[in-house]
C-alpha atoms as a PDB file:
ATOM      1  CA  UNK A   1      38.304 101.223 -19.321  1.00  0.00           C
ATOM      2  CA  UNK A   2      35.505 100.681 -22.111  1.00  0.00           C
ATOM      3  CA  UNK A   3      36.152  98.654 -25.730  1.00  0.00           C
ATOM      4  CA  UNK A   4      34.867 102.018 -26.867  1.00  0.00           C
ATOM      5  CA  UNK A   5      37.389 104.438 -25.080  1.00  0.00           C
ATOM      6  CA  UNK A   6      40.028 102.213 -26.028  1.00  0.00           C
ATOM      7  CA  UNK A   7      39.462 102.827 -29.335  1.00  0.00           C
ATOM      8  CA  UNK A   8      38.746 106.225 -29.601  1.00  0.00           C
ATOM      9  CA  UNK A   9      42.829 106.179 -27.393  1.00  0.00           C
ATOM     10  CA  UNK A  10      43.998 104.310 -29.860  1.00  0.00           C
ATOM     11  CA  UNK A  11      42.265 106.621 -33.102  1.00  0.00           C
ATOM     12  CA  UNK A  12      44.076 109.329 -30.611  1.00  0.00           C
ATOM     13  CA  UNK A  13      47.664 107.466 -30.682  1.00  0.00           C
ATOM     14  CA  UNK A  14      47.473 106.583 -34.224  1.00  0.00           C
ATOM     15  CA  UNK A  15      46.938 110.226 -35.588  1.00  0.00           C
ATOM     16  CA  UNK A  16      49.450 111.916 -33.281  1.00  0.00           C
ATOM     17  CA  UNK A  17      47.125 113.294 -30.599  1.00  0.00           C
ATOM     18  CA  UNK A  18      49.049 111.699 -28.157  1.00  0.00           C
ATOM     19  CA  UNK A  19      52.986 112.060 -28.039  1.00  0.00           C
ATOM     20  CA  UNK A  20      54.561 110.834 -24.958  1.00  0.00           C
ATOM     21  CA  UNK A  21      54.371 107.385 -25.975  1.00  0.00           C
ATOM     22  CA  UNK A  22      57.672 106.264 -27.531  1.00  0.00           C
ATOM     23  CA  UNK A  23      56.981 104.435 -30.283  1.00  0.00           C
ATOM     24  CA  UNK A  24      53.000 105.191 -32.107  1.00  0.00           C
ATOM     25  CA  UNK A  25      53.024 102.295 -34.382  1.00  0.00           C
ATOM     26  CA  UNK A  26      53.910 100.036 -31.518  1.00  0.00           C
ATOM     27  CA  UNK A  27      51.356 102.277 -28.584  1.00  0.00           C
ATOM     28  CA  UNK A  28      48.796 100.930 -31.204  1.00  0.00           C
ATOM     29  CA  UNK A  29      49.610  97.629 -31.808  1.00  0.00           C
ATOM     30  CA  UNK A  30      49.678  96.848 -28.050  1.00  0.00           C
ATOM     31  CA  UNK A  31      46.358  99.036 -27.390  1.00  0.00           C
ATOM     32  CA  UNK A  32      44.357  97.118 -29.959  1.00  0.00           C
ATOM     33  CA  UNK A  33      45.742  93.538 -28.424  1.00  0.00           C
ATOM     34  CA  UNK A  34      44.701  94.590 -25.451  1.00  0.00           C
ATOM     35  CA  UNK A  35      41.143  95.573 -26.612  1.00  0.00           C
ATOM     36  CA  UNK A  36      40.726  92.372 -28.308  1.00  0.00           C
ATOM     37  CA  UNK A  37      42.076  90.545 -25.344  1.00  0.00           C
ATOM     38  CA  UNK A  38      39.951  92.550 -22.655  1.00  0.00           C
ATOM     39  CA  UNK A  39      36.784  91.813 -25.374  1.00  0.00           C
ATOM     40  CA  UNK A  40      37.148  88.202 -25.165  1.00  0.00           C
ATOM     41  CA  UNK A  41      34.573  87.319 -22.463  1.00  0.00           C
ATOM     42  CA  UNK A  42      32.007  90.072 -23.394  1.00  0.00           C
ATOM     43  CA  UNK A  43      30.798  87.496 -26.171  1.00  0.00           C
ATOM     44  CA  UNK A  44      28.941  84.466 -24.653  1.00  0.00           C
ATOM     45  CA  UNK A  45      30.175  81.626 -27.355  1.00  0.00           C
ATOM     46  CA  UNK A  46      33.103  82.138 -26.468  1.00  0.00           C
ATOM     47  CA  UNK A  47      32.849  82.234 -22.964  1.00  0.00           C
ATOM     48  CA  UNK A  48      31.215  78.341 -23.649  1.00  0.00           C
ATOM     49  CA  UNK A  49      33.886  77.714 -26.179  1.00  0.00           C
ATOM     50  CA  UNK A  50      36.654  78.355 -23.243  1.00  0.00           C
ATOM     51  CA  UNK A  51      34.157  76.474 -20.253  1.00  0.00           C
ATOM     52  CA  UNK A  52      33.713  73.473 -23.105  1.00  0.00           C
ATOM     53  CA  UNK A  53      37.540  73.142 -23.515  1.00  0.00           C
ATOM     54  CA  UNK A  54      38.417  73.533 -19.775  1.00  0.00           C
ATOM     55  CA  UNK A  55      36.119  70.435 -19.417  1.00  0.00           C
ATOM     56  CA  UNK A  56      37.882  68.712 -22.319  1.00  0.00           C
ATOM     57  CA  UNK A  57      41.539  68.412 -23.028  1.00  0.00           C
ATOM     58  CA  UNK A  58      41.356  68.892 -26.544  1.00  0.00           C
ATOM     59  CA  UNK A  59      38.495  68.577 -29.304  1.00  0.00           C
ATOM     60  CA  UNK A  60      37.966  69.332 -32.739  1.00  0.00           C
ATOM     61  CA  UNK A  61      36.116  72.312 -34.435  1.00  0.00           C
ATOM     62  CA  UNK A  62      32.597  70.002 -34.996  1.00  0.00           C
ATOM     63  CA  UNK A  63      32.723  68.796 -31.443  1.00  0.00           C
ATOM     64  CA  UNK A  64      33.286  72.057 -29.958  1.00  0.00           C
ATOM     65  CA  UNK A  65      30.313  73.558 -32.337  1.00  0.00           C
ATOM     66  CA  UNK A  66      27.995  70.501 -31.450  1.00  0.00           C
ATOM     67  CA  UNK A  67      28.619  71.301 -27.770  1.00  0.00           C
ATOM     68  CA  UNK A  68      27.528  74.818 -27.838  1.00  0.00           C
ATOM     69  CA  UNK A  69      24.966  74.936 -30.649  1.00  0.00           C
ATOM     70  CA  UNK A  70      26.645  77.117 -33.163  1.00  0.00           C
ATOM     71  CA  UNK A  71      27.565  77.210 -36.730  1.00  0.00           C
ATOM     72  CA  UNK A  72      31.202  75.176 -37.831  1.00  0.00           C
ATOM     73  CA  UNK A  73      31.845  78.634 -39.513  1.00  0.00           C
ATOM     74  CA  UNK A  74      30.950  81.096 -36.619  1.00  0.00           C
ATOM     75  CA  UNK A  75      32.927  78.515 -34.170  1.00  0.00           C
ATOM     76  CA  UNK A  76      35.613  78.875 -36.224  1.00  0.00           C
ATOM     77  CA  UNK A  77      35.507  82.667 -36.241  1.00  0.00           C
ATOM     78  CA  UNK A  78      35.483  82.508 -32.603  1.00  0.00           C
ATOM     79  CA  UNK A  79      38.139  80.114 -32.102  1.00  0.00           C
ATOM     80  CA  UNK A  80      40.488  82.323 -34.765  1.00  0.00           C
ATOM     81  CA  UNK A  81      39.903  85.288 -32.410  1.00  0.00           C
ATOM     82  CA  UNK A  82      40.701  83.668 -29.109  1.00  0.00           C
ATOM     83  CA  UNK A  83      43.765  81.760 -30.522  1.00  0.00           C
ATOM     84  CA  UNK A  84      44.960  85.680 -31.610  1.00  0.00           C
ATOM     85  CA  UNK A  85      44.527  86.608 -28.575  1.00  0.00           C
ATOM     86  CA  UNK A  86      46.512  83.737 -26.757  1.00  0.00           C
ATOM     87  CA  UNK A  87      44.167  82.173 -25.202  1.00  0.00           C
ATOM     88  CA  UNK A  88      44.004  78.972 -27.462  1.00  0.00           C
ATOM     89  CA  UNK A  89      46.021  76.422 -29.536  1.00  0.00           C
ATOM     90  CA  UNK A  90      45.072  75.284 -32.705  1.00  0.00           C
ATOM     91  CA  UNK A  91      46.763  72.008 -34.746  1.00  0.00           C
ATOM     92  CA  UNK A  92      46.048  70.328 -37.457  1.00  0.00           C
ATOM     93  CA  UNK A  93      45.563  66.713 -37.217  1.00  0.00           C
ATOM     94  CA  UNK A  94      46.921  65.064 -40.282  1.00  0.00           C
ATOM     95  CA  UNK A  95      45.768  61.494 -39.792  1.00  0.00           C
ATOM     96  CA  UNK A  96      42.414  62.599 -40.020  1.00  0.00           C
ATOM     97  CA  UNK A  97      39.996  63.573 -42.838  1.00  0.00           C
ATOM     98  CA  UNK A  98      37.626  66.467 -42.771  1.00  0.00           C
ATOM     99  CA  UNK A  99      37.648  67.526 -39.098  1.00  0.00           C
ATOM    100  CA  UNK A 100      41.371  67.795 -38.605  1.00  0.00           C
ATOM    101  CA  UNK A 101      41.502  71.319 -36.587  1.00  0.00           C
ATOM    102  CA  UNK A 102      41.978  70.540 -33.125  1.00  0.00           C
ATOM    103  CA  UNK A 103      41.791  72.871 -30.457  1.00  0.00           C
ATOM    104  CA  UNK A 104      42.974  73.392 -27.057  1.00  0.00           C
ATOM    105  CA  UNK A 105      43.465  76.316 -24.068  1.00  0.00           C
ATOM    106  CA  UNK A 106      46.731  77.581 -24.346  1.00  0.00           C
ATOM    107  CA  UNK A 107      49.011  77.192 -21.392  1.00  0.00           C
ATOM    108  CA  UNK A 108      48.554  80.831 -20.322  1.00  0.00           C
ATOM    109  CA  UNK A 109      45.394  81.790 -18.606  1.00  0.00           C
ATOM    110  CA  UNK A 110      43.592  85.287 -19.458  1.00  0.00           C
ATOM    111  CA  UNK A 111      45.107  86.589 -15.949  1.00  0.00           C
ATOM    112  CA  UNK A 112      48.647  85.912 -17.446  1.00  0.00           C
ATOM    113  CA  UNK A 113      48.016  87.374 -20.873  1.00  0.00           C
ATOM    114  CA  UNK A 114      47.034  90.509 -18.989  1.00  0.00           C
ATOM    115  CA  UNK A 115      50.352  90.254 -16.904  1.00  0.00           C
ATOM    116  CA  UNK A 116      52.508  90.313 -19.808  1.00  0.00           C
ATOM    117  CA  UNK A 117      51.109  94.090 -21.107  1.00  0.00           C
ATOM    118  CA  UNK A 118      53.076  96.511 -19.923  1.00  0.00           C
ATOM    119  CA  UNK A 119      50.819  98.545 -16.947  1.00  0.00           C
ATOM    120  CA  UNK A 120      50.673 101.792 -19.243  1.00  0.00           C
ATOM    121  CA  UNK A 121      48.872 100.417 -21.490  1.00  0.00           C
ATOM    122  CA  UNK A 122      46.386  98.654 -18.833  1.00  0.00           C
ATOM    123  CA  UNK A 123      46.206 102.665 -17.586  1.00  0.00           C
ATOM    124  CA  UNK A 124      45.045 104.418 -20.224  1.00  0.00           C
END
């Protein structure tokens, strides 16, 4: 299913169109992680940012904006949404000054993240 029909589900779910979902509040909470998750890879930056730190056990936010030619701030954008999502970890390195956010995949692949939505939701 589309980013778009997702939405317009969850617009459906969060103004009582749809009522055999237990719990609204919750339907939309999960429907919205799941269109953020499922947008993830539709955005080519951050398709590098996750190649880049596959390659790379860990780097910091200028590294990781060096390596795929794009602004500290919009890396940093990026790199907030996918660590939302699951799909990164982010630490702050305290021994250094300046570039202290460092940044690694998280232990669960996008495959697992999708695992862990319950198949209703992956449905609609």
């Amino acid at each position: 299913m589309s980013s778009k029909k997702k939405k317009k589900l969850a617009k459906r779910i969060k103004f009582g169109l749809i009522r055999n979902l237990e719990n609204s509040d919750n339907a939309i909470k999960i429907l919205d992680y799941v269109i953020e998750l499922d947008s993830i890879f539709e955005n080519k930056k951050r398709k590098e940012i996750y190649n880049v730190l596959s390659e790379n056990k860990e780097l910091n936010l200028t590294e990781i904006s060096k390596k795929i030619k794009l602004s500290y701030r919009n890396t940093f954008n990026h790199i907030k949404l996918m660590e939302k999502v699951g799909l990164l970890n982010t630490k702050k390195d305290l021994n250094v000054q300046g570039q202290n956010l460092r940044i690694s995949l998280s232990n669960k692949s996008y495959e697992e993240l999708r695992k862990d939505i319950p198949p209703i939701y992956l449905q609609l």
